[in-house]
Structure formats: structure tokens, C-alpha cells
N, C-alpha and C. Protein backbone atom coordinates (compact mmCIF):
# COMPACT_ATOMS: atom_id res chain seq x y z
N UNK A 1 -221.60 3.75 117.33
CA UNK A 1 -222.81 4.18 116.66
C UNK A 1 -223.75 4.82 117.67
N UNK A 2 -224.52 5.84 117.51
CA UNK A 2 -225.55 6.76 118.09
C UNK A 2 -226.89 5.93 118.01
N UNK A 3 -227.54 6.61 119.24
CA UNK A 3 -228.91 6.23 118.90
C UNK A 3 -229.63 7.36 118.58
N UNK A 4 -230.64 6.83 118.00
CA UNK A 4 -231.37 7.85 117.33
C UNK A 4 -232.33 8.18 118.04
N UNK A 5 -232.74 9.88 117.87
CA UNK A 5 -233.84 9.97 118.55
C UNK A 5 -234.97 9.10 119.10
N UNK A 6 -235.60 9.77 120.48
CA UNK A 6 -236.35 9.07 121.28
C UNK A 6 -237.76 9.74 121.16
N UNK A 7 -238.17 10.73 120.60
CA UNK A 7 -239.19 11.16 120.50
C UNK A 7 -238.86 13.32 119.60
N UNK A 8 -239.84 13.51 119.29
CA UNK A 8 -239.93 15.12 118.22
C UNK A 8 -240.87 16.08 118.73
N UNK A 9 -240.58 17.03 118.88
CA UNK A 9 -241.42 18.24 118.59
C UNK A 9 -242.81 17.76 117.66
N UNK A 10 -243.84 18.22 118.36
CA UNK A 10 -245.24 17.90 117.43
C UNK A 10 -245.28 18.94 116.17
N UNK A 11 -245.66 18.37 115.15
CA UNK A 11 -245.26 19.11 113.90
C UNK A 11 -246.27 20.57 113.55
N UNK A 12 -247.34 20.37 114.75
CA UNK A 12 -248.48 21.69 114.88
C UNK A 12 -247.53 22.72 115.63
N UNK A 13 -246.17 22.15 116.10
CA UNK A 13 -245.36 23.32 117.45
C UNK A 13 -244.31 23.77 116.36
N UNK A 14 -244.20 22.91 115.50
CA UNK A 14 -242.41 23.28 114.77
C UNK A 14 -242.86 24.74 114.24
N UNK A 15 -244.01 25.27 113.52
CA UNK A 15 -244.33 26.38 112.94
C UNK A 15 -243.85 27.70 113.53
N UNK A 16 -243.71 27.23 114.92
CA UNK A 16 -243.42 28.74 116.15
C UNK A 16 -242.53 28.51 116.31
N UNK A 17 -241.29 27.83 115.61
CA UNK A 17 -239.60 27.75 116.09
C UNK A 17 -239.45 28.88 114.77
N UNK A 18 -239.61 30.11 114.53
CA UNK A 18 -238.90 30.69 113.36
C UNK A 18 -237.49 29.82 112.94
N UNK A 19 -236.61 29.75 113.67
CA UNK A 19 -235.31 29.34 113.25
C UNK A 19 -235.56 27.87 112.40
N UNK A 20 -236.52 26.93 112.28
CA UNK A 20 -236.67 25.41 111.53
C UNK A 20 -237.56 25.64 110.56
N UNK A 21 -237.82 26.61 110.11
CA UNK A 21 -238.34 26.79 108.53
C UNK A 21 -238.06 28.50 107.74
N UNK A 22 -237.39 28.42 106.86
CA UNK A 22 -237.84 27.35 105.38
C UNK A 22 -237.12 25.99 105.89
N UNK A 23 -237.85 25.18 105.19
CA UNK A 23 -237.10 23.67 105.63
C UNK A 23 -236.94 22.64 104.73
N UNK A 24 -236.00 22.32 103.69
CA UNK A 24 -236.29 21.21 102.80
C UNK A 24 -234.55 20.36 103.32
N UNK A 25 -235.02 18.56 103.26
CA UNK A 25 -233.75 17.63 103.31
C UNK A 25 -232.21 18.52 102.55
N UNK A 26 -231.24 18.53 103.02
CA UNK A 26 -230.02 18.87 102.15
C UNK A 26 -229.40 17.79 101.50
N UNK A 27 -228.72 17.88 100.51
CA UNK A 27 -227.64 17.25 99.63
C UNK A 27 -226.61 18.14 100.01
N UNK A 28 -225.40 17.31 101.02
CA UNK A 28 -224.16 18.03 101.52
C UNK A 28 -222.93 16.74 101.06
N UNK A 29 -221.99 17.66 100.15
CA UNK A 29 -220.42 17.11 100.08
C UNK A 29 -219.49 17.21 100.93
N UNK A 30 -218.71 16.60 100.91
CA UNK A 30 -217.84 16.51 102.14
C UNK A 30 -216.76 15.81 100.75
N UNK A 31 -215.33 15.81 101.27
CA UNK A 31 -214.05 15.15 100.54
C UNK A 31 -214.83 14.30 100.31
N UNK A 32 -214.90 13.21 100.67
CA UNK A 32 -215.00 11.60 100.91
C UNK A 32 -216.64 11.45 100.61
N UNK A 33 -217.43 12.41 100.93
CA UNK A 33 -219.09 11.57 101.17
C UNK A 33 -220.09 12.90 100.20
N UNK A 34 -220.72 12.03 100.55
CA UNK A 34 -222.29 12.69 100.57
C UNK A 34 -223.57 12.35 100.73
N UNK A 35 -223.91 13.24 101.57
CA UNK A 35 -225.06 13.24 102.61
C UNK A 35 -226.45 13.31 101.74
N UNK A 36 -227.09 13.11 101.56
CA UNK A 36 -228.45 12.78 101.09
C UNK A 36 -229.31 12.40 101.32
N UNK A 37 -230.55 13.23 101.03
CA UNK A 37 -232.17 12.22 101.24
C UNK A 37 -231.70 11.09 100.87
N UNK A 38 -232.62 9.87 101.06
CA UNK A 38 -232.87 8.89 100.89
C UNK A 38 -234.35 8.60 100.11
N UNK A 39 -233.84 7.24 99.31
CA UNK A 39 -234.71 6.75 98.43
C UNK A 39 -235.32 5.45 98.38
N UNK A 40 -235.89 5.13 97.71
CA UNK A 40 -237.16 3.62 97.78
C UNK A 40 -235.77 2.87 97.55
N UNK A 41 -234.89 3.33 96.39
CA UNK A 41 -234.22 2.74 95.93
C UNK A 41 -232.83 2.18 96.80
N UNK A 42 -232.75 2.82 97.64
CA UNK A 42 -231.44 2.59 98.64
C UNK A 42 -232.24 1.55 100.20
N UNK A 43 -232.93 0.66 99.82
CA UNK A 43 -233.72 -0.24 100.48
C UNK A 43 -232.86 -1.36 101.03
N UNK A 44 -232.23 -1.88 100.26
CA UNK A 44 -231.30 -2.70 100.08
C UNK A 44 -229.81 -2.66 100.90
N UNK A 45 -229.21 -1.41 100.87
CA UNK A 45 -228.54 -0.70 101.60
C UNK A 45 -228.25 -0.30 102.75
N UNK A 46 -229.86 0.19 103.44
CA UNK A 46 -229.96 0.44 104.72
C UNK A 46 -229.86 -0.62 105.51
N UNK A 47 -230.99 -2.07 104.54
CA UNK A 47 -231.18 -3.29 105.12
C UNK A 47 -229.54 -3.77 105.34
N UNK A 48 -228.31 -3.19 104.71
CA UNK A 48 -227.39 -4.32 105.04
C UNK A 48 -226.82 -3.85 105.90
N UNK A 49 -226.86 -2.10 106.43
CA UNK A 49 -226.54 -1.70 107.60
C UNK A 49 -227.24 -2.16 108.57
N UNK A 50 -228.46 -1.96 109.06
CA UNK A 50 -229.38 -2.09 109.96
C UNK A 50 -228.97 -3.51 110.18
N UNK A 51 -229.41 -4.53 109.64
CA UNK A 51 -228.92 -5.96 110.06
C UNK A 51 -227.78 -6.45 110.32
N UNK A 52 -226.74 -5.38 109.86
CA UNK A 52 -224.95 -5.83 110.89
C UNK A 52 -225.07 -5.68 111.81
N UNK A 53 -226.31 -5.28 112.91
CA UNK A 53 -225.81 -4.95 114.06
C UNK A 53 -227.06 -5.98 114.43
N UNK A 54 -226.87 -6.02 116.20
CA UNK A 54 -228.49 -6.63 116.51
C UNK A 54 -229.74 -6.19 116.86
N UNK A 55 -230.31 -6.64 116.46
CA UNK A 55 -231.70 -5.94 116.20
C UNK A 55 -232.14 -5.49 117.00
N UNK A 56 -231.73 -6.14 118.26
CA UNK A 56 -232.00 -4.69 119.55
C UNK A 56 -231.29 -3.56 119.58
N UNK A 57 -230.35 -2.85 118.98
CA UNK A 57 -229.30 -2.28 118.97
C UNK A 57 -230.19 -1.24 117.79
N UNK A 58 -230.64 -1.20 116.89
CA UNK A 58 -231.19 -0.47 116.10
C UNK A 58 -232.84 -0.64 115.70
N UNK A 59 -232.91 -1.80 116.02
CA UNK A 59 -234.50 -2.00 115.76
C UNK A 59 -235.60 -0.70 116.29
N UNK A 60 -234.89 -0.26 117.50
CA UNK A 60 -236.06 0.49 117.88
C UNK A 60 -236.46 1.76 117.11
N UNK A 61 -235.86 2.15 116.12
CA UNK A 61 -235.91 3.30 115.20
C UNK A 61 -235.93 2.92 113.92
N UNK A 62 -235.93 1.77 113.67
CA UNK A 62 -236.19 1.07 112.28
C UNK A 62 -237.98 0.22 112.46
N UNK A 63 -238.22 -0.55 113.68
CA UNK A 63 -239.25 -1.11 114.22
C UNK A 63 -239.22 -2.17 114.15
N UNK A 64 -237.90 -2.95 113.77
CA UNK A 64 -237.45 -4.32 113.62
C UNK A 64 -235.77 -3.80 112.39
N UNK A 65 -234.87 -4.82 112.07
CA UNK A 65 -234.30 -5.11 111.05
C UNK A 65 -234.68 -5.78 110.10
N UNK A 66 -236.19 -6.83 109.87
CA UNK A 66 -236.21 -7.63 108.70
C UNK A 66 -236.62 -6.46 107.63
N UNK A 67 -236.37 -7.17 106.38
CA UNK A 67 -236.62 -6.30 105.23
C UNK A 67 -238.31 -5.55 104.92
N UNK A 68 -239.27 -6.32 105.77
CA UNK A 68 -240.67 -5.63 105.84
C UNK A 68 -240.63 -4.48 106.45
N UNK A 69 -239.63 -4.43 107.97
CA UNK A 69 -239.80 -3.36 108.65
C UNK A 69 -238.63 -2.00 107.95
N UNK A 70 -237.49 -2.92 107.60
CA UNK A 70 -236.61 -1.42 106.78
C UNK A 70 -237.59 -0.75 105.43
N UNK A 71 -238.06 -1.54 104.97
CA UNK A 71 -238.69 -1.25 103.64
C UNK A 71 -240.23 -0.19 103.90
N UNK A 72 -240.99 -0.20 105.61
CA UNK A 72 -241.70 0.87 106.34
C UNK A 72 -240.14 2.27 106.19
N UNK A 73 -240.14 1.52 107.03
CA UNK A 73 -238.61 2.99 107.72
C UNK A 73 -238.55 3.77 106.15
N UNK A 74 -237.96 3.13 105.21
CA UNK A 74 -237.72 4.07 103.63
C UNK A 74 -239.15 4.52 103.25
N UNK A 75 -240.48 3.89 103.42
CA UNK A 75 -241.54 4.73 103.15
C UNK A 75 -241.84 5.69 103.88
N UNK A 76 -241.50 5.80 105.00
CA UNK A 76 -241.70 6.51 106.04
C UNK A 76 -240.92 8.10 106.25
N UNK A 77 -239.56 7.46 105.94
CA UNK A 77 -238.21 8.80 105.67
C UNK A 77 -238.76 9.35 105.13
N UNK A 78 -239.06 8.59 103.31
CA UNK A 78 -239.32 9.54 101.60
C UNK A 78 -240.54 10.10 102.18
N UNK A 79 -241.48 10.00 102.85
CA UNK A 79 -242.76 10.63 102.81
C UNK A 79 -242.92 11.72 103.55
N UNK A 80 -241.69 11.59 104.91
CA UNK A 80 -241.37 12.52 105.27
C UNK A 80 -240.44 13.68 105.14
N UNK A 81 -240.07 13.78 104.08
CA UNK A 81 -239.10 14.88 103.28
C UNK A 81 -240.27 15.87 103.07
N UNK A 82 -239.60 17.35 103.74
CA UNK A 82 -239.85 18.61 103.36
C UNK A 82 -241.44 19.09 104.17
N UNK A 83 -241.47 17.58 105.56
CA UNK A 83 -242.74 17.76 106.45
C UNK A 83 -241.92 17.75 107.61
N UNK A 84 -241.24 18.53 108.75
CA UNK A 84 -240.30 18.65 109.83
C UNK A 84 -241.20 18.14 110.77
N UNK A 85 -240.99 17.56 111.66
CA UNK A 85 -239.76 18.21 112.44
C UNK A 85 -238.46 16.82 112.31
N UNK A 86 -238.82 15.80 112.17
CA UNK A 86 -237.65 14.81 111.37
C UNK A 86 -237.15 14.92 110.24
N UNK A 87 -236.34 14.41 109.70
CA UNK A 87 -235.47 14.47 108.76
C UNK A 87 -234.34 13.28 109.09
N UNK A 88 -234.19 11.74 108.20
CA UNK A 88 -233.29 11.15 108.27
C UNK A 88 -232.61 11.13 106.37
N UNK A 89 -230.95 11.28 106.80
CA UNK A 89 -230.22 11.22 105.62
C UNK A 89 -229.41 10.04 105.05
N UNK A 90 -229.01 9.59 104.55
CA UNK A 90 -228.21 8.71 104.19
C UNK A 90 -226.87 9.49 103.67
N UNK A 91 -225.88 8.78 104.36
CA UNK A 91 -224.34 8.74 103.53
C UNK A 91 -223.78 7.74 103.03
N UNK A 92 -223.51 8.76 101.40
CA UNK A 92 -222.80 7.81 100.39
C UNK A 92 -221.10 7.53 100.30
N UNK A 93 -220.73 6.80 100.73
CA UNK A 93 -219.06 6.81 100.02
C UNK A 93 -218.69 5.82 98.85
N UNK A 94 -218.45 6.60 97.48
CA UNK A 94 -218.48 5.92 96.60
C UNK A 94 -219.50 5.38 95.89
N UNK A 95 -220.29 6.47 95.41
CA UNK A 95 -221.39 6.13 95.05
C UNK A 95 -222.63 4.87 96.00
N UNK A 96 -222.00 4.65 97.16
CA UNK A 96 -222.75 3.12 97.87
C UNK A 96 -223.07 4.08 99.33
N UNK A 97 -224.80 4.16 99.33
CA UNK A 97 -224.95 3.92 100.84
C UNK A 97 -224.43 3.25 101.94
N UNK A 98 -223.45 3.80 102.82
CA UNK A 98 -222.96 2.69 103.90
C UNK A 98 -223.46 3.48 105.40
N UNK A 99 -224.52 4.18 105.51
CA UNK A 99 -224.92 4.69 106.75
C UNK A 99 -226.06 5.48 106.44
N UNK A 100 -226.42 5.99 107.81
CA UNK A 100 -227.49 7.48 107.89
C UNK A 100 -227.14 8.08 109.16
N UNK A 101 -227.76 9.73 108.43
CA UNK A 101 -227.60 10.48 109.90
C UNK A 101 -229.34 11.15 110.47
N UNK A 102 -229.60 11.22 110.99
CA UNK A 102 -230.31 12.10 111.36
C UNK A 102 -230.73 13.20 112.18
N UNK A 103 -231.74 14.09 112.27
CA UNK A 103 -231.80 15.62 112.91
C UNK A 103 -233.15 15.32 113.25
N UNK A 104 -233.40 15.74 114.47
CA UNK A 104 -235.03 16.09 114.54
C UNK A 104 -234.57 17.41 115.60
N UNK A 105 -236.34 18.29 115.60
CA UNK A 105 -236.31 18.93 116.18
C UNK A 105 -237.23 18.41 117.92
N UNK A 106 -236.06 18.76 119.51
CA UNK A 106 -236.43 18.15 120.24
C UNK A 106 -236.99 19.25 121.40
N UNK A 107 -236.62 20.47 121.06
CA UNK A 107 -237.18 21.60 122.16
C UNK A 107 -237.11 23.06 121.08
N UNK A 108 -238.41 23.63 121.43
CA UNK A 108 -238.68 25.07 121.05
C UNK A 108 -238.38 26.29 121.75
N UNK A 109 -237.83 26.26 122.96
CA UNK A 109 -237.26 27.11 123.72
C UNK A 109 -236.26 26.18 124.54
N UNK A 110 -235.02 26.23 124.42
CA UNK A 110 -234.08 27.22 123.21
C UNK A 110 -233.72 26.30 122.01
N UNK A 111 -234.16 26.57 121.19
CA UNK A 111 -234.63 25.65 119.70
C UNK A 111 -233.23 25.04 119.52
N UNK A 112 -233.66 23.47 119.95
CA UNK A 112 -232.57 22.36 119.84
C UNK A 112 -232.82 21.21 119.05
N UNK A 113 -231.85 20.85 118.35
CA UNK A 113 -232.07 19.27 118.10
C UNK A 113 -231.30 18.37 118.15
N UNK A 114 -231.77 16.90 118.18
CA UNK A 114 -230.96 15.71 118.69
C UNK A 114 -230.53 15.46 117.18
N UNK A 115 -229.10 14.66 117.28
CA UNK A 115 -228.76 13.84 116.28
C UNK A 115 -228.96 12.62 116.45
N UNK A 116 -228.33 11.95 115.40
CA UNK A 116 -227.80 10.42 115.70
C UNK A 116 -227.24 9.98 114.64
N UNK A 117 -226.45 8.78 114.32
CA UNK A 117 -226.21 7.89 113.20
C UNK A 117 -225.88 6.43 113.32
N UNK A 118 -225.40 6.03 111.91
CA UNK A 118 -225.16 4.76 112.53
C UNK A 118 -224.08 4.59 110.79
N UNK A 119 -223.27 3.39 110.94
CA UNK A 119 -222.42 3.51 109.84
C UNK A 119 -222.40 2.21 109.84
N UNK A 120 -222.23 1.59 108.89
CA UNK A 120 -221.91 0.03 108.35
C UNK A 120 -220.56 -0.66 108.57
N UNK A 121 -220.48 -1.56 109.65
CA UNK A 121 -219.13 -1.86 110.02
C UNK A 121 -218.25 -2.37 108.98
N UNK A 122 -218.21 -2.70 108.00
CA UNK A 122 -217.28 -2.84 107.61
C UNK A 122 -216.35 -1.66 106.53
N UNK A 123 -217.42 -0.29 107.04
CA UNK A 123 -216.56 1.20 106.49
C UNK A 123 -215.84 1.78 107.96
N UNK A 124 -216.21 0.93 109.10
CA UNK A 124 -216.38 1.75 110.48
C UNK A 124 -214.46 1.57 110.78
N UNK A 125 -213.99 2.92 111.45
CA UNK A 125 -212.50 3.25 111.96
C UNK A 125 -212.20 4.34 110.96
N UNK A 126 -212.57 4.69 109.88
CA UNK A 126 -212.20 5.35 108.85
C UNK A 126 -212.82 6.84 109.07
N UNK A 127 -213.13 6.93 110.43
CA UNK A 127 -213.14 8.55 110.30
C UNK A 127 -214.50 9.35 110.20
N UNK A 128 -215.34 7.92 109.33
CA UNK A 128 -216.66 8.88 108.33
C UNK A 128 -217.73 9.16 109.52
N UNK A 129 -218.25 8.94 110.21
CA UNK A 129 -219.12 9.22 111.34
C UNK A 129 -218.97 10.45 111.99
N UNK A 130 -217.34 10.99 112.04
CA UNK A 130 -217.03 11.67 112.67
C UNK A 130 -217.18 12.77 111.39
N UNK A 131 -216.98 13.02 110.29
CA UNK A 131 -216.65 13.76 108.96
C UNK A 131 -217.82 13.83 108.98
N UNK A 132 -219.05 13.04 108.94
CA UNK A 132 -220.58 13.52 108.44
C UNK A 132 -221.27 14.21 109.71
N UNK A 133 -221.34 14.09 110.87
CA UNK A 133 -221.58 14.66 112.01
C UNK A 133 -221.04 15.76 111.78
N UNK A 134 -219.93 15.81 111.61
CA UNK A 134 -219.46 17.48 111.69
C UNK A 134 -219.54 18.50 110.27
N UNK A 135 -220.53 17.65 109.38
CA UNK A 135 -220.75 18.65 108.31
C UNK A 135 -221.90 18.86 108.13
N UNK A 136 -223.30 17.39 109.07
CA UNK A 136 -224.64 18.03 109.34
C UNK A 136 -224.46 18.82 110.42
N UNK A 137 -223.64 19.55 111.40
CA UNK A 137 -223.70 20.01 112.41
C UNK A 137 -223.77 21.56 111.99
N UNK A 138 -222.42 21.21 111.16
CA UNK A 138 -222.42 23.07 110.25
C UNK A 138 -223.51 23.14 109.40
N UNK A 139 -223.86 22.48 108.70
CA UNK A 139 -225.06 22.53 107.92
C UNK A 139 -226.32 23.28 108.83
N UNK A 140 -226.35 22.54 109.92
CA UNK A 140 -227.80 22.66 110.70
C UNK A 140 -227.41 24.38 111.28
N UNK A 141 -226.09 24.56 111.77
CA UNK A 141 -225.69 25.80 112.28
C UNK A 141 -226.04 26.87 111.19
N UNK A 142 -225.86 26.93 110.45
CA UNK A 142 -225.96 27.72 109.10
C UNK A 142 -227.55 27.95 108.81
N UNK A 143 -227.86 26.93 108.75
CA UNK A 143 -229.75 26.92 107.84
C UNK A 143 -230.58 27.23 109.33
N UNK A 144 -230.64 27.37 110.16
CA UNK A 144 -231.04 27.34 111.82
C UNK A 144 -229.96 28.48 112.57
N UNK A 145 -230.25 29.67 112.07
CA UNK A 145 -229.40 30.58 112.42
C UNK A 145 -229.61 31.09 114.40
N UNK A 146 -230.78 30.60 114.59
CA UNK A 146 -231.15 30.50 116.15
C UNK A 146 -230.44 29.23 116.60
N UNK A 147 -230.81 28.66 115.90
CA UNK A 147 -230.47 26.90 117.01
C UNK A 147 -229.72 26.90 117.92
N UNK A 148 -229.83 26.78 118.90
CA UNK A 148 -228.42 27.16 120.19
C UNK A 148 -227.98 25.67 120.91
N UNK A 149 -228.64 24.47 119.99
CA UNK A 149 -228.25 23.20 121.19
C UNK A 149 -228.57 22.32 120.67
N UNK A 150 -227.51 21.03 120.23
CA UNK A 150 -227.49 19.72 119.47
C UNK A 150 -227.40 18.86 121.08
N UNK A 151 -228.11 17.77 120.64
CA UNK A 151 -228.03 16.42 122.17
C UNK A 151 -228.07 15.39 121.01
N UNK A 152 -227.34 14.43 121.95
CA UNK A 152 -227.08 13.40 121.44
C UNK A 152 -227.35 12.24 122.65
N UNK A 153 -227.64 10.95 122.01
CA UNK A 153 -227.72 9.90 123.40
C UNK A 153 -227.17 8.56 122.64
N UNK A 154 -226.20 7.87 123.32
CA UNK A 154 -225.47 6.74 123.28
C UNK A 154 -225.40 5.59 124.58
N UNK A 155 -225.17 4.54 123.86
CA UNK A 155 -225.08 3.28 124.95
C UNK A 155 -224.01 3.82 125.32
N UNK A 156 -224.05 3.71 126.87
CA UNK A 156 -222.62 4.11 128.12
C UNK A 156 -221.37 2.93 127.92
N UNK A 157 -221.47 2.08 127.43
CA UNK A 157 -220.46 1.02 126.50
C UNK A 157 -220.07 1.52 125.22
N UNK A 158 -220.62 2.51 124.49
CA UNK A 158 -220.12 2.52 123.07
C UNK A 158 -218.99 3.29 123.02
N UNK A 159 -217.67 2.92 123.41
CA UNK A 159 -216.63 3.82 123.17
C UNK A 159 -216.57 4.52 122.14
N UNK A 160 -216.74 3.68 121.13
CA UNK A 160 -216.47 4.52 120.02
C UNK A 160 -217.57 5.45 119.39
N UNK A 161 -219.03 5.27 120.03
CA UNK A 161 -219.39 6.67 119.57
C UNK A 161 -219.41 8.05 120.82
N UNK A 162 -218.96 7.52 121.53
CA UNK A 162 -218.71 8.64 122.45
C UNK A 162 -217.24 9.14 122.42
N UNK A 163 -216.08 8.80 121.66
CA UNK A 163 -214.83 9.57 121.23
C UNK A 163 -215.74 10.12 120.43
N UNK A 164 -216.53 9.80 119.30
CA UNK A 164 -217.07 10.51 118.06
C UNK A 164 -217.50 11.85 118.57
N UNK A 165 -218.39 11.81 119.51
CA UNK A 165 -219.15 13.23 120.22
C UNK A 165 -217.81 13.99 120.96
N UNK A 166 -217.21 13.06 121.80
CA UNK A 166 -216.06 14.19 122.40
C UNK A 166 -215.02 14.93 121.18
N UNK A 167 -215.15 14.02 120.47
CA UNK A 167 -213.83 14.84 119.68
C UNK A 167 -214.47 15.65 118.60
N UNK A 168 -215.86 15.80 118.65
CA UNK A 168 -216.74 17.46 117.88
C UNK A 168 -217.03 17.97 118.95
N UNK A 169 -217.08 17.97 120.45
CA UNK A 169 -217.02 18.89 121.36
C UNK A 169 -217.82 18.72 122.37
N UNK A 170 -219.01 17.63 121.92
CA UNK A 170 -220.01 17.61 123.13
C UNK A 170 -219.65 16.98 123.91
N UNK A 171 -220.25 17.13 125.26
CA UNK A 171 -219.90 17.51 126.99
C UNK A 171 -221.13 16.35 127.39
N UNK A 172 -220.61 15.56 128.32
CA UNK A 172 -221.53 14.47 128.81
C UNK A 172 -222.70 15.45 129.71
N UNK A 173 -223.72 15.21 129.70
CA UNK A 173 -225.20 16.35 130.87
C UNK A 173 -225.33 15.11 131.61
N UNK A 174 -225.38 14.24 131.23
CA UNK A 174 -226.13 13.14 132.17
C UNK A 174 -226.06 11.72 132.28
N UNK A 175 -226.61 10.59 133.14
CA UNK A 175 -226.39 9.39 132.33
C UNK A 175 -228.17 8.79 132.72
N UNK A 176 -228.69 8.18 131.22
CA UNK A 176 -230.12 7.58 131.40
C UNK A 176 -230.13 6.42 131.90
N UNK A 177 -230.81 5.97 133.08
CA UNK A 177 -230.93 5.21 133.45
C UNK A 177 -231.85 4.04 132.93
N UNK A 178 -232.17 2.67 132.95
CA UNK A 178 -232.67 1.90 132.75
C UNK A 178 -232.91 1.88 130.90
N UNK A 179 -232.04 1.82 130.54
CA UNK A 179 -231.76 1.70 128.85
C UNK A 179 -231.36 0.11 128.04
N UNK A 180 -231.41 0.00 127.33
CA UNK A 180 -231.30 -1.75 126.57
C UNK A 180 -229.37 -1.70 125.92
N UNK A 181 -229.03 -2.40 126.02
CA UNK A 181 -228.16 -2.33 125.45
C UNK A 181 -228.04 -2.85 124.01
N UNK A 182 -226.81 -3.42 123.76
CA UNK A 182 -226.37 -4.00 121.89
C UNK A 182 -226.96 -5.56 121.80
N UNK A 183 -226.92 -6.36 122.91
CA UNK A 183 -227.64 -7.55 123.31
C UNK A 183 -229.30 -7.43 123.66
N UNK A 184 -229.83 -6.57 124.33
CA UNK A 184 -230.90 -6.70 124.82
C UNK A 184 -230.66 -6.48 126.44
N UNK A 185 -229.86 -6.58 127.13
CA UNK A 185 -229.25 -5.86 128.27
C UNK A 185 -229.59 -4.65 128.58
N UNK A 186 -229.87 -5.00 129.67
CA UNK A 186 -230.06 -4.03 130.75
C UNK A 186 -228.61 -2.78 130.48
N UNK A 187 -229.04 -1.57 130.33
CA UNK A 187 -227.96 -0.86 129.98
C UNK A 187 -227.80 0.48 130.40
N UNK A 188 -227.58 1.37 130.85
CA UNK A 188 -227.57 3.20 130.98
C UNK A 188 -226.82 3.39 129.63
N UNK A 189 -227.43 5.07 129.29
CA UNK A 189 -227.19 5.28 127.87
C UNK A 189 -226.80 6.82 128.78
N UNK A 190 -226.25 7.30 127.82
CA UNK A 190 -225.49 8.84 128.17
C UNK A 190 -226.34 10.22 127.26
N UNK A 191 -226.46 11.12 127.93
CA UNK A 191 -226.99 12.12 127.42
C UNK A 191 -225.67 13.14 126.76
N UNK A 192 -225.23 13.56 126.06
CA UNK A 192 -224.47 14.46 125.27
C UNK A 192 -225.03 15.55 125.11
N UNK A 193 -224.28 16.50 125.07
CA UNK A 193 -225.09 17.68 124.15
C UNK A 193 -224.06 18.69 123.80
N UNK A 194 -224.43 19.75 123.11
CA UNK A 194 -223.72 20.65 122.10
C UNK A 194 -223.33 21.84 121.82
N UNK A 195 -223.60 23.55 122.98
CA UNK A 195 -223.82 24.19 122.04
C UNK A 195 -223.07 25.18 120.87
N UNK A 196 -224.12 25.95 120.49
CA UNK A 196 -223.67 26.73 119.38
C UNK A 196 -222.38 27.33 119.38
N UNK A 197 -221.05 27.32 118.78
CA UNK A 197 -219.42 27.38 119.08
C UNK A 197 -218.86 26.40 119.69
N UNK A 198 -219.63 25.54 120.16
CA UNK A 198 -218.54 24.46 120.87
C UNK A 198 -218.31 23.75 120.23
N UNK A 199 -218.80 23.31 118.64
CA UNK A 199 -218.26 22.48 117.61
C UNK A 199 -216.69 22.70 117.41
N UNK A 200 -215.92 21.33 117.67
CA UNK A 200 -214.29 21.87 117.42
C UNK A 200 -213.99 21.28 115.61
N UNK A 201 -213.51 22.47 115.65
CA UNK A 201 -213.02 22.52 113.46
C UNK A 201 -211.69 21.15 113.81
């Protein structure tokens, strides 16, 4: 699983990226999924992702796992639809929320943005992390006809979301020092990044 952005573009700067507006959340299909805003109503959902893992491990982009702080995070997403420079999505398989992805915008010269996600372990090996990453990636390539550069940042332990990034193409830049780990541990996290053609089909 990815971590999610660490900080955005101020939303007075996104106006001078021509390439990040027009800008509204997408509804994207894929075989298996679909990608979607998120709702008041999928509260329940996020809460059972967010709390499979430990709360140091995702809390910091939720602001805790208990249901007060996921139930901010969903007021927070819905209110932020169709106001950039964030944007978080949820993926459905089978009609059931079992994850989210998200995009923000993290530099205006040369207009980039970070991803991240996270998927509900008991859908996790099946591929989908890797299938929704690589269809917000084309998505973002397409609607962001400038964009020249996706980053990504992961715990330096998470094997498995760093096959996820190598095997859509991104190239390790760096490693962050003094980072938390899945415990609360002392941890280095890895910088990834992306650009424009290096997505592998």
C-alpha cells in the first residue's frame, strides 16, 4: 500500500497550471472496478479499510482510524470535489468499496502530481492496485495533456507496493529519511516517480 500525499499545491497557484483545469472528480471503468468520487454514504467502507491496517500506517492522511476521524476524511473528500488541487477516489469491486486512490497536484513547473492508494487486505494479491493505478494514470495523462511527472512515496519495507510502482514503470529518485513505519517505527520511505511514456501497458 502507498502513502498518500505529504502536502499540495496552494489552491490560489493551481489556476496558473493551464494543464489542471477544467477539473471535475472522474467516474473510470476498468474490467473488474470502478473508480469513483466518494460519498457520505461509503463511510462505513473506508472505515473497514483504514482500520485493517495500523493506525500509524494510515492515520496520518485520515487524522486517526476511529470512525469520528474517517467520518472528517468523507466530509472533507465530498466537499472537496470539483475545488483542486486534491482529489481522493474510491474503488469499487462489485458494487463494494474495498479501497481509494488519490491525485493531488505537487509542482507547477513541470506540472506534476503525486499519487497514492491503499486497498483492503482481504481483496489484496489480486492485481487491483496495480489495474486502478494504471487507469488513474491514463486518465490523469489524457485530462492533463501537459502533466510531465507522477511521484509516488512508500515505506522502504513495503514490497509489495513498490513491485506495484516498478511494474507501471516508476524509477526509485531517492530514499526519505527519518519516516514512521506500519508499527510506529522509525522507518525511510522511498521517493518514486514517473514520467510522461514511461507508463508500461
Amino acid at each position: 500500500m502507498a502513502a498518500w500525499a505529504h502536502g499540495s499545491v496552494p489552491a490560489e497557484q493551481w489556476s496558473k497550471a493551464e494543464t489542471m483545469s477544467p477539473w471535475s472528480p472522474p467516474n473510470i471503468r476498468t474490467e473488474r472496478l470502478l473508480i469513483r468520487p466518494m460519498a457520505v454514504s461509503d463511510l462505513s467502507a473506508v472505515h473497514a479499510y483504514a482500520s485493517a491496517y495500523p493506525a500509524d500506517r494510515y492515520g496520518s492522511w485520515l487524522g486517526g482510524t476511529d470512525p469520528a476521524s474517517v467520518a472528517r476524511y468523507i466530509a472533507d473528500t465530498v466537499a472537496r470535489y470539483g475545488r483542486p488541487p486534491r482529489c481522493d477516489l474510491g474503488i469499487t469491486l462489485n458494487n463494494e468499496l474495498v479501497g481509494g486512490l488519490a491525485f493531488r497536484q505537487v509542482w507547477i513547473t513541470p506540472p506534476a502530481m503525486e499519487v497514492g492508494w491503499v486497498i483492503h487486505p482481504k481483496v489484496a494479491g489480486k492485481g487491483l492496485a496495480q489495474e486502478s493505478l494504471r487507469t488513474l494514470l491514463l486518465h490523469l495523462q489524457n485530462a492533463f495533456p501537459r502533466l510531465s511527472r507522477f511521484e509516488a512515496r512508500v515505506h522502504a519495507e513495503d514490497s509489495g507496493a513498490r513491485r506495484t510502482l516498478e511494474r507501471l514503470g516508476f524509477q526509485v529518485e531517492g530514499i526519505l529519511r527519518g519516516g514512521v513505519g506500519a508499527h510506529g517505527e522509525p522507518a525511510d520511505g522511498v521517493m518514486y516517480s514517473l514520467l510522461r511514456g514511461e507508463l508500461n501497458e
